[in-house]
Protein backbone atom coordinates (compact mmCIF):
# COMPACT_ATOMS: atom_id res chain seq x y z
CA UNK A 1 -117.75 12.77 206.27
CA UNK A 2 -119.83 12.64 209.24
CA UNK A 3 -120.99 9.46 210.71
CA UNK A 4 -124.70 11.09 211.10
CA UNK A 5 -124.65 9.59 207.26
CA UNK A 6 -125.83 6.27 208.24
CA UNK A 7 -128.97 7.98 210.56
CA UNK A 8 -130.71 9.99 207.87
CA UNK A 9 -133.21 8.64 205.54
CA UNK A 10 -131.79 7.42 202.11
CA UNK A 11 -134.35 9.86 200.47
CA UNK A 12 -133.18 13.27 197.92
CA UNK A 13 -134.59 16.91 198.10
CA UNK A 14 -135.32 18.56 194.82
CA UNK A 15 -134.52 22.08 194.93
CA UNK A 16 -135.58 24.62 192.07
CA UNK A 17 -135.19 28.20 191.99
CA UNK A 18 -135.69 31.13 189.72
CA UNK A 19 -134.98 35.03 189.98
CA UNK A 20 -138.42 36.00 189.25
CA UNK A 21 -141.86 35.25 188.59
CA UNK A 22 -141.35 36.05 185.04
CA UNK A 23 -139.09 32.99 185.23
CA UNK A 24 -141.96 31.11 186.20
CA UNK A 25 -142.12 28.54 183.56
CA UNK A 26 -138.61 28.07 183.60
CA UNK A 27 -139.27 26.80 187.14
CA UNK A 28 -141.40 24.18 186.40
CA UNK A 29 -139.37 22.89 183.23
CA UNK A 30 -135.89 22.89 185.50
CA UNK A 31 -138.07 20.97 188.54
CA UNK A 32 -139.03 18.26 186.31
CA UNK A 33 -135.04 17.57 184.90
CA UNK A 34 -134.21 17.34 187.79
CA UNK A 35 -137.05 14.92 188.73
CA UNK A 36 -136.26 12.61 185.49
CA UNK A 37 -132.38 13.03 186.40
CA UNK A 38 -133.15 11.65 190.20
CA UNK A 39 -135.79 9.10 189.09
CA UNK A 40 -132.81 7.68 186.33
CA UNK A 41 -130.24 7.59 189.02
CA UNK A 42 -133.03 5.37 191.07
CA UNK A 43 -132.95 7.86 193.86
CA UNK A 44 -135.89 7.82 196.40
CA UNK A 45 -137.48 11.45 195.70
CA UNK A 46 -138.68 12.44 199.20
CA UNK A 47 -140.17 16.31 198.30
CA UNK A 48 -139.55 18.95 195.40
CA UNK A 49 -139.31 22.23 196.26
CA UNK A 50 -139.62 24.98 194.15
CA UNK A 51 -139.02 28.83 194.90
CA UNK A 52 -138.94 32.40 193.09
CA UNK A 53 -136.55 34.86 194.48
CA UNK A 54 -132.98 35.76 194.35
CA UNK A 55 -130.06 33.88 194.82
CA UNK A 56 -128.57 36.39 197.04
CA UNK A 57 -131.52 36.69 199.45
CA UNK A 58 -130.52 34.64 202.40
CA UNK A 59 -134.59 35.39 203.65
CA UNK A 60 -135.84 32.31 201.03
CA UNK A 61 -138.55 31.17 203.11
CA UNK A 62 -138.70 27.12 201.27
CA UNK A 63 -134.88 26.92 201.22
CA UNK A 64 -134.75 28.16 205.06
CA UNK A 65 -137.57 25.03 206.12
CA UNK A 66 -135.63 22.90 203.40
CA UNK A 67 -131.97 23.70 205.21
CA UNK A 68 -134.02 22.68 208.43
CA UNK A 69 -135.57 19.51 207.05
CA UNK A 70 -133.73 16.14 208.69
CA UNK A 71 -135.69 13.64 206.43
CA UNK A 72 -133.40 13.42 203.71
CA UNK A 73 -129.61 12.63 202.89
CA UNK A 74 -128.94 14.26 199.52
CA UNK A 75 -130.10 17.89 198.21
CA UNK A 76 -130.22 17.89 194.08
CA UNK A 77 -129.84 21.10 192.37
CA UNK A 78 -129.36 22.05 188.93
CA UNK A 79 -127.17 24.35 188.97
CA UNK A 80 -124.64 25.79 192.10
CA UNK A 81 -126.12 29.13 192.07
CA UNK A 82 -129.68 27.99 192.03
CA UNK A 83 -129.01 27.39 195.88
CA UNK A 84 -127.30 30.31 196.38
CA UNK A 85 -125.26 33.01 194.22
CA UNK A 86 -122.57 33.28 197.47
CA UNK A 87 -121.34 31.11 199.98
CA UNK A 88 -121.79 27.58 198.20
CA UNK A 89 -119.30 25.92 199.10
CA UNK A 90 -119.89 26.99 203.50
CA UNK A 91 -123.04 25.59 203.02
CA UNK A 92 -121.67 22.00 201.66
CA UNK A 93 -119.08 22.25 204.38
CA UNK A 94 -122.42 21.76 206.78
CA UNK A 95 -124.28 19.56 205.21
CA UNK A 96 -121.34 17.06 204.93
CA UNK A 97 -120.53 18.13 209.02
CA UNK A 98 -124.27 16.52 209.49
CA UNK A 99 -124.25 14.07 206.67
CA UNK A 100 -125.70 15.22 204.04
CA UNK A 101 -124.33 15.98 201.04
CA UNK A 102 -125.59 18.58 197.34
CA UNK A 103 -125.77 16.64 193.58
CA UNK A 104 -125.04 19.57 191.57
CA UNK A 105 -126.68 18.18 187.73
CA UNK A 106 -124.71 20.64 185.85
CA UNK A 107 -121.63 22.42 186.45
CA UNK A 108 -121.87 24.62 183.50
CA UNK A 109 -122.96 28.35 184.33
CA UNK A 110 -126.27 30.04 184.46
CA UNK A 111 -128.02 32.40 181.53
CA UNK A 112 -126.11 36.21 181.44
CA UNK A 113 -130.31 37.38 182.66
CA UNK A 114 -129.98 35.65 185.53
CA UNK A 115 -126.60 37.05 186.17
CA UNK A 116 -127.85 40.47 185.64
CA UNK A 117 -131.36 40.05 187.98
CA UNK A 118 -128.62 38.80 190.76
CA UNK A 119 -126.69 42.03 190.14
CA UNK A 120 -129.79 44.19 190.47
CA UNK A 121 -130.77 42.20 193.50
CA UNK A 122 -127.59 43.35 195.09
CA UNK A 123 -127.79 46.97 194.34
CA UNK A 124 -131.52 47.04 195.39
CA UNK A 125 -130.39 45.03 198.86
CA UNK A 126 -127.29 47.17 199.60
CA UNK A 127 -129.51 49.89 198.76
CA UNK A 128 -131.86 49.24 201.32
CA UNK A 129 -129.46 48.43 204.11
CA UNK A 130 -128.34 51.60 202.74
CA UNK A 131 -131.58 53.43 203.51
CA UNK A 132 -132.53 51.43 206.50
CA UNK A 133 -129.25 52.24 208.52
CA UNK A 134 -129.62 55.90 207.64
CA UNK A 135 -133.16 55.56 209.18
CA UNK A 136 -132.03 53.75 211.97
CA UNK A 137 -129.45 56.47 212.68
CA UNK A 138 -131.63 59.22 212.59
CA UNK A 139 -133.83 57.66 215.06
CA UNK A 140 -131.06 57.12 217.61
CA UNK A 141 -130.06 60.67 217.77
CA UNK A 142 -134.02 61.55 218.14
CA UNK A 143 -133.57 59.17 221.18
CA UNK A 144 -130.38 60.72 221.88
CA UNK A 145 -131.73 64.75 221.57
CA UNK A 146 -135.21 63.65 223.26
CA UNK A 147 -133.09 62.00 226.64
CA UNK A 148 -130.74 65.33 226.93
CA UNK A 149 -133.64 67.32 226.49
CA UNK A 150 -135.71 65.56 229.46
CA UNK A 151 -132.41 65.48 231.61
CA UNK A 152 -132.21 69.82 231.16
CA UNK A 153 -136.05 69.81 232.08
């Protein structure tokens, strides 16, 4: 562990996260567990933050500021994939190189609908990476066509 530890606040981050606004309720009901778990373990609750969208979008606006954030020592979550569906375990590797450290509640899996919006999610994102590079290529040799064309002129 790092010795940063003994500099940061003694305060948790609640972090809750759903696929989709259809979720919605869901999102409130899994914020307040884990306020009641934190509040039973006599844990100093510094913020809750709650967030709708995919947990293989690495663009999450709240968890981006909340990865930022240097006021707290410990970052509760419900479940490992309701931080992220990928990569886990580099992002506890951090936190414990400044300090910090992730409660995971419960180790048990997510729902199989959850699952299946994160599958989706990656289709739709590969698809428009997909798309976008196609784009992007297409432009270049315009750029490419339009500077051979000026050198002939």
């Amino acid at each position: 562990m790092s010795k940063n530890r003994d500099k940061l606040p003694d305060k948790v981050c609640i972090y809750a996260r759903v696929s989709s606004s259809e979720n919605k309720d869901n999102l409130k009901r899994q914020s307040e567990r884990l306020k009641s778990y934190s509040i039973a373990k006599g844990y100093q609750i510094y913020k809750i933050v709650e967030e709708i969208g995919s947990g293989v979008n690495d663009q999450r606006k709240q968890l981006n500021k909340l990865l930022k954030d240097k006021n707290y020592r410990l970052l509760i979550i419900e479940h490992k994939d309701r931080l992220t569906r990928f990569g886990f375990n580099y992002i506890k590797v951090l936190f414990n190189e400044i300090g910090k450290d992730i409660e995971i509640v419960n180790e048990s899996s997510d729902s199989k609908e959850d699952l299946m919006q994160d599958l989706i999610s990656i289709i739709t994102n590969f698809c428009a990476r997909l798309y976008g590079l196609r784009k992007s290529k297409r432009k270049t040799e315009k750029i490419i066509k339009e500077l051979k064309n000026e050198k002939k002129s």
